[in-house]
Protein backbone atom coordinates (compact mmCIF):
# COMPACT_ATOMS: atom_id res chain seq x y z
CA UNK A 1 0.00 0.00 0.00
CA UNK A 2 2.76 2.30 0.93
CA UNK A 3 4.21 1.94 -2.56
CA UNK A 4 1.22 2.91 -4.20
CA UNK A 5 0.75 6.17 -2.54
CA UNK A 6 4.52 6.93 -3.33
CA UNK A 7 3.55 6.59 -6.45
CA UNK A 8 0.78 8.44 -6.04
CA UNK A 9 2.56 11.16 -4.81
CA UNK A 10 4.74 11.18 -7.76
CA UNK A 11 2.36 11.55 -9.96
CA UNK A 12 0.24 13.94 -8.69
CA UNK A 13 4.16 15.85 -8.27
CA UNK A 14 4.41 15.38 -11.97
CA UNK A 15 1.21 16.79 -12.98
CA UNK A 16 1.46 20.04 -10.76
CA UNK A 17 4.35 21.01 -12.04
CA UNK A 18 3.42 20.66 -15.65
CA UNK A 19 0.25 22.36 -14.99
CA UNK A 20 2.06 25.06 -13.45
CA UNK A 21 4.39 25.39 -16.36
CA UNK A 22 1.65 25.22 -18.53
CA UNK A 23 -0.24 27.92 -17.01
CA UNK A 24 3.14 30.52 -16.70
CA UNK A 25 3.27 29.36 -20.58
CA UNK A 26 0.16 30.32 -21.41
CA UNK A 27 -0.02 33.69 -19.82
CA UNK A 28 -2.33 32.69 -17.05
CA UNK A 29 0.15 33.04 -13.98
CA UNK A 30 3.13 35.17 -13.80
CA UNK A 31 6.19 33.57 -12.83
CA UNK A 32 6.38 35.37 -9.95
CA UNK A 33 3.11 34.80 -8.57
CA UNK A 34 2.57 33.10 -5.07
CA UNK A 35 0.23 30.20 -7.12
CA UNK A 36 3.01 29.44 -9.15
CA UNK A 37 5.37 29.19 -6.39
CA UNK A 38 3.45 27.22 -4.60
CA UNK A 39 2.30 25.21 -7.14
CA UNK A 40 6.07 24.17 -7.48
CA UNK A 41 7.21 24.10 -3.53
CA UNK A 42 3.90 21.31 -3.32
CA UNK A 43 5.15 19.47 -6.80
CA UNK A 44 8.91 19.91 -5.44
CA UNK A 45 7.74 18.15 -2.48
CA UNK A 46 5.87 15.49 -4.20
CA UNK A 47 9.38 14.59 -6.28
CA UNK A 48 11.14 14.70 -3.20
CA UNK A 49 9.30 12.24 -1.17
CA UNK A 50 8.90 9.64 -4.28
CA UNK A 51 12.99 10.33 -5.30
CA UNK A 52 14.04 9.60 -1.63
CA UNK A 53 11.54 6.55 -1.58
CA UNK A 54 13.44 5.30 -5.23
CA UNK A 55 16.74 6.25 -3.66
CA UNK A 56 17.09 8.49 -6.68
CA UNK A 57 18.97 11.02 -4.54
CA UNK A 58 20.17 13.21 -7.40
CA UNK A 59 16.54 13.82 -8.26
CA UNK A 60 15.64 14.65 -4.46
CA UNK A 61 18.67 16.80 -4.06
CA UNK A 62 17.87 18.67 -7.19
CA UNK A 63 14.09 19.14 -6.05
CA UNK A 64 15.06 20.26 -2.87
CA UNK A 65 17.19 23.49 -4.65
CA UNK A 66 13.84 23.31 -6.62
CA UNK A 67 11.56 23.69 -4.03
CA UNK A 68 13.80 26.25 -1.76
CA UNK A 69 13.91 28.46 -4.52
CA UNK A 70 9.99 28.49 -4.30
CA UNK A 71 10.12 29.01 -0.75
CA UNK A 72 12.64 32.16 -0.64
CA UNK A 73 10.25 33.48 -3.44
CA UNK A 74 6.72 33.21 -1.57
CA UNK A 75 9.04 35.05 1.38
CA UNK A 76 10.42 37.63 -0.38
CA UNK A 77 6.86 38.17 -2.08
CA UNK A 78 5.18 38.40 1.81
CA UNK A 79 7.31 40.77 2.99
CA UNK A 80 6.95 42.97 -0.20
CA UNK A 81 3.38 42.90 0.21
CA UNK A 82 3.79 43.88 4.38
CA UNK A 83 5.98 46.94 2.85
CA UNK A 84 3.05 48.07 0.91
């Protein structure tokens, strides 16, 4: 069971971030919006729990960079909007 769920998580991961690609593509989010960044913190996350469970550490070290770079932008964005 707990394999399937990795999985699970994986995929759902997978189809986040495409859908959050797909949407900065498209000209429906800006790439500097809080959706998108979240969007990929919560797909980063995903990758990272189903590369650690795969022992696929490059992967999960790469989505970790992926997912703190998501992070520092959602707090850089709050504290520009407490300035306001």
């Amino acid at each position: 069971m707990i394999d399937l769920t990795i999985e699970a998580v994986g995929w759902s991961a997978a189809l986040i971030i495409l859908a959050s690609y797909l949407l900065v593509s498209t000209g429906r989010l800006s790439g500097t919006s809080a959706t998108f960044q979240w969007m990929n913190v919560i797909g980063a996350t995903g990758f990272i729990i189903n590369s650690g469970w795969h022992r696929a550490l490059p992967s999960a070290v790469l989505n970790i960079a992926w997912a703190a770079i998501g992070l520092i932008t959602l707090w850089r964005l709050f504290r520009a909007q407490r300035v306001r």
